[in-house]
Protein backbone atom coordinates (compact mmCIF):
# COMPACT_ATOMS: atom_id res chain seq x y z
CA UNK A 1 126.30 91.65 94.42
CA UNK A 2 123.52 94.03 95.19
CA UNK A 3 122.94 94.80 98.79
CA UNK A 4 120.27 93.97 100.58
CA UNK A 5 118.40 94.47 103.87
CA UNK A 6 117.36 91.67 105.39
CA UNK A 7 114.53 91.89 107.02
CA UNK A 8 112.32 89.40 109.01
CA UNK A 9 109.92 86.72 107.03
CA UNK A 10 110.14 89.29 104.06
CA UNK A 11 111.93 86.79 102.61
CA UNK A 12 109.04 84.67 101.98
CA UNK A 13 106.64 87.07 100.22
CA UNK A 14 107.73 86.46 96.75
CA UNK A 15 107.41 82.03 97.87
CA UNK A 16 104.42 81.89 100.01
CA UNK A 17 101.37 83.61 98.47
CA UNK A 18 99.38 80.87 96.25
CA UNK A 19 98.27 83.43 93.49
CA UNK A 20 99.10 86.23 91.71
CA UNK A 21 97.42 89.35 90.75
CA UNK A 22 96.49 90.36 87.40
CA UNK A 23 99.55 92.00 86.37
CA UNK A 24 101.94 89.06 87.45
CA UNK A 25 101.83 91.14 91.05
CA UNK A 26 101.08 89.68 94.38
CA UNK A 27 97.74 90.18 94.68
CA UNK A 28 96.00 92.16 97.42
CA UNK A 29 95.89 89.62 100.78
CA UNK A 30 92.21 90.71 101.14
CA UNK A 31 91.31 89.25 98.08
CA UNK A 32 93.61 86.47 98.19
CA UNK A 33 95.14 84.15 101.28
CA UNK A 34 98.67 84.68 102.51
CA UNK A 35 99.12 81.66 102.94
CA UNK A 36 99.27 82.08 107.06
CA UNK A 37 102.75 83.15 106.86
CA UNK A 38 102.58 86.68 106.65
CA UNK A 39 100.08 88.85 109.08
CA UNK A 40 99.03 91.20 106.23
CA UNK A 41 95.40 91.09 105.63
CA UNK A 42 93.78 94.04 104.70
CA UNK A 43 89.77 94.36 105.40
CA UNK A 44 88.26 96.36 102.36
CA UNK A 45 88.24 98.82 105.09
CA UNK A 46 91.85 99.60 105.21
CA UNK A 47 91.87 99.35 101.50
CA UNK A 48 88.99 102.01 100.72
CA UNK A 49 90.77 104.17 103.97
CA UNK A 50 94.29 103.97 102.62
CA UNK A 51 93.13 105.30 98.91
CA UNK A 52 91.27 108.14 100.70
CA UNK A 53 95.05 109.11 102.44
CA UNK A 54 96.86 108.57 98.93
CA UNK A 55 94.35 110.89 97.19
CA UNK A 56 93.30 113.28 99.28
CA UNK A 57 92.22 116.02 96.17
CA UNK A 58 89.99 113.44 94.80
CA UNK A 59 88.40 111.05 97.33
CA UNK A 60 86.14 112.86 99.58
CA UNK A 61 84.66 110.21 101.78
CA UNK A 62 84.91 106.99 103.20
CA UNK A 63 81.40 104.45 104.15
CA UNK A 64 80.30 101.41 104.37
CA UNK A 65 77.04 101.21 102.24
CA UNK A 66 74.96 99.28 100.67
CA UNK A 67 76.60 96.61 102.56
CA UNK A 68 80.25 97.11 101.14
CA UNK A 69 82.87 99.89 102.09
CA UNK A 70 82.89 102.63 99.63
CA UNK A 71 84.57 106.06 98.49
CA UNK A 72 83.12 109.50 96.91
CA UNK A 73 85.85 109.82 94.06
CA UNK A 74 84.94 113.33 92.36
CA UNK A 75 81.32 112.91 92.78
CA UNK A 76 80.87 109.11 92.63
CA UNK A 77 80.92 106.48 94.31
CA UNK A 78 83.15 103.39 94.19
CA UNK A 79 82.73 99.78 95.91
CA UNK A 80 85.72 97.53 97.23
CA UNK A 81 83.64 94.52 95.52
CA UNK A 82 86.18 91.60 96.93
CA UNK A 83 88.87 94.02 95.61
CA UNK A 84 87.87 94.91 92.21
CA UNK A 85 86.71 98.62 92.93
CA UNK A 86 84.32 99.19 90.41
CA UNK A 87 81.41 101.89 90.44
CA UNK A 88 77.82 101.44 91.50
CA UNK A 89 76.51 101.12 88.00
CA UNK A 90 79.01 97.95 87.54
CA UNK A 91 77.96 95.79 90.60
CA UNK A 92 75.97 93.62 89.08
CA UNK A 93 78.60 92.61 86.74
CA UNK A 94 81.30 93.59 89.47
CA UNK A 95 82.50 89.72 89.18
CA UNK A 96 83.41 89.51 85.50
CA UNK A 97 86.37 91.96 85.89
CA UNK A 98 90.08 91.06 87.89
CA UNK A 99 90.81 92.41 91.17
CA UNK A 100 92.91 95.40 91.65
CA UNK A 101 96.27 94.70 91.86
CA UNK A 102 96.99 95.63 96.07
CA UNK A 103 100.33 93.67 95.85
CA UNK A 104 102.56 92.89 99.20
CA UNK A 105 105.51 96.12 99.69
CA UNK A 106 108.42 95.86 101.85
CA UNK A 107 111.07 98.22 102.29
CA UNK A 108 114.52 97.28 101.14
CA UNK A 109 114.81 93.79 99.13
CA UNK A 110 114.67 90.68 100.97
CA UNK A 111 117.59 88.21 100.80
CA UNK A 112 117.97 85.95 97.46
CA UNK A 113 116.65 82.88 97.47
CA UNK A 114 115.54 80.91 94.15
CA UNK A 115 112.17 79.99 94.03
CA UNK A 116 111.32 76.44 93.99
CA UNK A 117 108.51 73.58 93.96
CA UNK A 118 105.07 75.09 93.35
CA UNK A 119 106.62 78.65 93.38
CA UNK A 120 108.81 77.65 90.78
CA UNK A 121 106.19 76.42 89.05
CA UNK A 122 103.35 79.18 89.00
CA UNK A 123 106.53 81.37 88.14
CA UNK A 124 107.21 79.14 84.89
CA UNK A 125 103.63 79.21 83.71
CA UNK A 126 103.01 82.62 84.35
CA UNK A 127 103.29 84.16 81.17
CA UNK A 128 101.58 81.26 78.72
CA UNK A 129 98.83 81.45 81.40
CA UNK A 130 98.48 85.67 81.09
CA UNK A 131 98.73 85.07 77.59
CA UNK A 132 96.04 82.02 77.33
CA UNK A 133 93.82 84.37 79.85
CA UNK A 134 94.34 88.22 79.68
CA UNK A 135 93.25 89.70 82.94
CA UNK A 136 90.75 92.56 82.54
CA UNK A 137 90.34 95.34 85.54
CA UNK A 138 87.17 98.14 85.57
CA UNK A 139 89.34 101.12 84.55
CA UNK A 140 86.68 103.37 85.39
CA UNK A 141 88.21 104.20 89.02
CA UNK A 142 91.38 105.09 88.29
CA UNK A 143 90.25 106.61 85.47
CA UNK A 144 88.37 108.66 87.60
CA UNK A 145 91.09 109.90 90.11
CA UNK A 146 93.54 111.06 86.79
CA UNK A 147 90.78 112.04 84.94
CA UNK A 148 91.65 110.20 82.27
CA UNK A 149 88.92 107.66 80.50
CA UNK A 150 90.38 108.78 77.20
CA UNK A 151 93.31 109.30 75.62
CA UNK A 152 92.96 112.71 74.31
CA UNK A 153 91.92 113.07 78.44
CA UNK A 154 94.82 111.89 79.30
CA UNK A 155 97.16 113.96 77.24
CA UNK A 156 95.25 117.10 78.47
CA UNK A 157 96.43 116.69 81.71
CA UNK A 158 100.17 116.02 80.73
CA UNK A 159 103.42 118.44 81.39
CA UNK A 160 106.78 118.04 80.10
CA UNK A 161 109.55 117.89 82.70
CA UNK A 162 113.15 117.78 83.19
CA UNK A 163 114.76 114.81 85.22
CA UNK A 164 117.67 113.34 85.64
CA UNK A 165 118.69 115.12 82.46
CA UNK A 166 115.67 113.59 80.58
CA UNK A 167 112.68 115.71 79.20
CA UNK A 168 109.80 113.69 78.84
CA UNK A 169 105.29 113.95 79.50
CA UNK A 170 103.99 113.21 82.52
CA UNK A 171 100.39 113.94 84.83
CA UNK A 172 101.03 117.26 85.75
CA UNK A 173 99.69 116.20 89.61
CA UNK A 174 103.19 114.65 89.40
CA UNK A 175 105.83 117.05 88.01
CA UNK A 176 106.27 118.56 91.83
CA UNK A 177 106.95 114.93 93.17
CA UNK A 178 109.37 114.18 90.35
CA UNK A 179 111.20 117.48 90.95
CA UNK A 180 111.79 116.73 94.15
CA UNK A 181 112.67 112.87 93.31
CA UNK A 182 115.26 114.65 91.18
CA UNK A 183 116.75 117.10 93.39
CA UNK A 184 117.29 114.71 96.55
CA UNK A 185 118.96 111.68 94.14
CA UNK A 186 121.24 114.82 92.95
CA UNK A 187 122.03 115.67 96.01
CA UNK A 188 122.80 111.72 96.82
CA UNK A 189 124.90 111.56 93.82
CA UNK A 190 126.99 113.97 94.98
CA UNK A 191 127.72 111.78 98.13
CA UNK A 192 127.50 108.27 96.62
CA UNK A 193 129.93 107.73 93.39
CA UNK A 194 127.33 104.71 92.87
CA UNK A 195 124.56 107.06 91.91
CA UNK A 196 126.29 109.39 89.89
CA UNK A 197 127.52 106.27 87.83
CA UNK A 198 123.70 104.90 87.60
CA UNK A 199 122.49 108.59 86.72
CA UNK A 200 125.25 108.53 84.19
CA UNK A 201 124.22 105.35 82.76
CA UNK A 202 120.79 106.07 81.65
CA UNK A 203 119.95 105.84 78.05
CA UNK A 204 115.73 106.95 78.31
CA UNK A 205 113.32 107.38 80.93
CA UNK A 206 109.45 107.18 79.34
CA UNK A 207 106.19 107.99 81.23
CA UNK A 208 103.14 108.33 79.09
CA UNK A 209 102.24 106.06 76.39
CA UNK A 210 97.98 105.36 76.54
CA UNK A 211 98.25 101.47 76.37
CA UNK A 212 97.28 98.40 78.37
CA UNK A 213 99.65 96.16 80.46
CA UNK A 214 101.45 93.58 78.30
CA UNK A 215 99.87 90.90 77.68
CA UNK A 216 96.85 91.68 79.32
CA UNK A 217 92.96 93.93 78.88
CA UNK A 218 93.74 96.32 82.01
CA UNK A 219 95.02 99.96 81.39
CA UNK A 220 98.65 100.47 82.03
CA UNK A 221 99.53 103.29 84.42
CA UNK A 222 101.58 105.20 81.89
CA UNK A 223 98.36 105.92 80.39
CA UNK A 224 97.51 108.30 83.22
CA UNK A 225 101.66 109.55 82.83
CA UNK A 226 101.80 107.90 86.65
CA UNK A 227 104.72 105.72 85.81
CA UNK A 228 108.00 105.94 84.52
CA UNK A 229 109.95 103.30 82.55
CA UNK A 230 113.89 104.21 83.22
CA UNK A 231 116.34 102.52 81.20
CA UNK A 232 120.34 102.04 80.82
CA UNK A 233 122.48 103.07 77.82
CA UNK A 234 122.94 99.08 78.06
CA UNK A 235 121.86 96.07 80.23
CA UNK A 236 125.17 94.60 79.59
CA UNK A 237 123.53 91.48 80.00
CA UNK A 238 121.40 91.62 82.83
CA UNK A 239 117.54 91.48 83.41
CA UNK A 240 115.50 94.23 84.02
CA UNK A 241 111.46 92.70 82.60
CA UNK A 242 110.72 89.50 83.73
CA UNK A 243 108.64 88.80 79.93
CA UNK A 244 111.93 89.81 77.87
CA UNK A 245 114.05 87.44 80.04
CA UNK A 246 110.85 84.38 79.48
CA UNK A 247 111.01 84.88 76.07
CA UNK A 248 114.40 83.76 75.89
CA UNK A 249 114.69 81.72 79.21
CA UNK A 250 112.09 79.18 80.27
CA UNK A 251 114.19 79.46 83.63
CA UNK A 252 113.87 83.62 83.94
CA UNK A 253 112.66 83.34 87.43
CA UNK A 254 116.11 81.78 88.61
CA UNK A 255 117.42 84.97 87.29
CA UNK A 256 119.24 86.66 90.81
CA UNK A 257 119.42 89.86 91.50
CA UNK A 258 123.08 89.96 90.83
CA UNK A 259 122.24 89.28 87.51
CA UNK A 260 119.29 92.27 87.04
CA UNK A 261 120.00 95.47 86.10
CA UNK A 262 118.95 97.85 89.20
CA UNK A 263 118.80 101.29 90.42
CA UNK A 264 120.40 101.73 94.05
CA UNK A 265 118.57 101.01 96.86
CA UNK A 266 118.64 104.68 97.80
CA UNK A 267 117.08 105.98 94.57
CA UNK A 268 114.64 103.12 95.05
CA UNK A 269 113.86 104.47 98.77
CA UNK A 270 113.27 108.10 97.37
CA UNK A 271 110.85 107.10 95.36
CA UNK A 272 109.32 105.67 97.62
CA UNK A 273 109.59 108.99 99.62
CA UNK A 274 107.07 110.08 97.63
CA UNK A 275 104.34 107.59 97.04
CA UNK A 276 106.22 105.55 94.34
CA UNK A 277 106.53 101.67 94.06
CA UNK A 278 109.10 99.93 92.41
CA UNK A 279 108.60 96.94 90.41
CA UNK A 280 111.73 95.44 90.97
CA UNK A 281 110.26 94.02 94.49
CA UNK A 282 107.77 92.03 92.16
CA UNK A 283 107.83 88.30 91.77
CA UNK A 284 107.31 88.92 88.23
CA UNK A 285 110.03 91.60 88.11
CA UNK A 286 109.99 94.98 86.52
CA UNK A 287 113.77 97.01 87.56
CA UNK A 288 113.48 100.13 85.40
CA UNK A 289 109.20 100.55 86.27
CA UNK A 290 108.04 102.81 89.03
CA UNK A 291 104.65 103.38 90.01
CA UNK A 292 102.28 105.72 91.49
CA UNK A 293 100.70 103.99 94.08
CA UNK A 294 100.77 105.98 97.76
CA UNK A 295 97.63 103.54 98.46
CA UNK A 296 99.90 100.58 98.67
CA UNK A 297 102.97 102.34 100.63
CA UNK A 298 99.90 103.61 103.07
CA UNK A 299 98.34 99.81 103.60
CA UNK A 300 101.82 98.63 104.36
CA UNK A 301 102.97 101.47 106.98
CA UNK A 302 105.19 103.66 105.21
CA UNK A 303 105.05 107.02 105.32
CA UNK A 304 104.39 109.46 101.99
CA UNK A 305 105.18 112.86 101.67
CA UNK A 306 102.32 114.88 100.56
C-alpha cells in the first residue's frame, strides 16, 4: 500500500467540491464554491498576484482596472474575468470560453477513501459529459507567457535534454529545473532502494506533443513542452489515466491508490520543489503527468524554487 500523509480535512477535497474544472480538475474555489468545507477561496486578487510570483520574466505588473484585477504579460494585458483570464480584446466574449483550471493542491496524498453518493456520481458521468460538452479555454494567455500561439512557435523554443536516462524536447525555460529535478531524485535513489527501482522501471518519459487535452477544445500543456508524461516499462495492472481505466471500467473512480501505478512520494515532492504539479492528486487522476504550474503551488502556500 502506498503511503500516505494524512493531513487535516485534505481528505475531503477530492468529495466536497460540487464541480469540476474543465480538464476533469477541481476547479479554481474563486470561480467555483467549496462547498464551506475547505477555507480556500482565492479573490482574483491572489490569483492575478500568485501568476505574477510564478512568472516573474514575463508578467510585469499587477492592477485592478477597468474594474477587474489584471496583469502586463509581455506587453499586454490580461483580465481574471471570473477566472477565465482572457485578454482585453476578448471581454466582451470573455463568457463563452471555460475557466482556467486553478485546481485545489495539497502536499502529500490524503488518506483513501472511495467516493460515494453525488461524488460518486459526478465521477461516473464525467467523461460522457466532457465528451457530450468539450470545454474550451482562451489559449491566448498562456500562449503568451511560452510564447507559443503556434506550433512551429512552440518548437522554436524547445531543447532536448537528458533525464532520468531519457532524451526527449522540452521549453528550454525548463531544462535548468529538470536538471535539477534529475540530480536531487539521483541523489535520493542512492538512499532509497524504492527510487532506484521506480527510476529503473521507466519505459518513456514524453514532453512536447502540440495537441489539446483529451477529450476536450483547450490546449494541452505539452504543447508549450511544460509537462511531462512518465511512463513504466509496464503497469502490471494498475491505473495510471483515469479515461483508460473508464473505458474499460464504468467503476474507475473506485480504483485505490494501491491499485495505481505511482511515482514515490519523494519524487512527487521534488517536483514540486520546483513549481511542478502532479496529476495524481486529481479527482480525475493522471499518475505519470506533471505540470508546470508554480501559480497553483504559490495560491496554496508552498514554496518554489526560482
Amino acid at each position: 500500500m502506498l503511503p500516505v500523509k494524512a493531513l487535516c480535512l485534505v481528505s475531503l477535497f477530492f468529495y466536497v467540491l460540487p464541480a469540476f474544472g474543465q480538464d476533469g480538475r477541481i476547479p479554481d474555489p474563486a470561480g467555483a464554491s467549496p462547498g464551506g468545507t475547505l477555507n480556500v477561496r482565492h479573490s482574483p486578487e491572489q490569483v492575478m498576484r500568485a501568476h505574477a510570483a510564478a512568472y516573474p520574466q514575463a508578467i510585469s505588473r499587477v492592477e485592478y482596472r477597468k474594474g477587474d484585477w489584471a496583469v502586463l504579460a509581455r506587453g499586454k494585458w490580461f483580465y481574471h474575468a471570473g477566472g477565465r483570464l482572457v485578454p482585453e480584446e476578448h471581454l466582451e466574449e470573455a463568457e463563452s470560453y471555460a475557466r482556467q483550471s486553478f485546481y485545489l493542491y495539497f502536499p502529500g496524498l490524503p488518506p483513501w477513501k472511495e467516493p460515494e453518493g453525488e461524488m460518486a456520481e459526478r465521477l461516473r458521468n464525467a467523461l460522457a459529459q466532457r465528451r457530450a460538452n468539450p470545454p474550451k479555454r482562451d489559449p491566448e494567455f498562456y500562449d503568451t507567457l511560452w510564447q507559443a500561439h503556434t506550433r512551429d512557435e512552440a518548437q522554436a523554443n524547445l531543447t532536448r535534454i537528458s533525464f532520468l536516462g531519457k532524451q526527449f524536447p522540452v521549453h528550454r525555460d525548463l531544462a535548468e529545473r529538470l536538471k535539477k529535478i534529475d540530480a536531487l531524485i539521483q541523489e535520493e535513489a542512492e538512499n532509497d532502494p524504492a527510487v532506484r527501482r521506480w527510476i529503473d522501471s521507466l519505459g518513456s518519459i514524453g514532453a512536447w506533443n502540440w495537441r489539446t487535452v483529451a477529450a476536450t477544445v483547450s490546449r494541452s500543456y505539452h504543447s508549450y513542452g511544460a509537462a511531462l508524461d512518465i511512463q513504466p516499462k509496464t503497469l502490471g495492472g494498475l491505473a495510471t489515466y483515469w479515461q483508460w481505466t473508464a473505458d474499460r471500467n464504468p467503476e474507475w473512480y473506485k480504483v485505490p491508490y494501491s491499485g495505481r501505478w505511482h511515482p514515490p512520494l519523494s519524487v512527487v515532492g521534488i517536483f514540486e520543489r520546483y513549481g511542478f504539479c502532479w496529476g495524481g492528486k486529481w479527482p480525475l487522476f493522471d499518475t505519470m503527468h506533471f505540470e508546470y504550474r508554480p501559480e497553483i503551488l504559490i495560491l496554496y502556500g508552498m514554496k518554489v524554487e526560482q
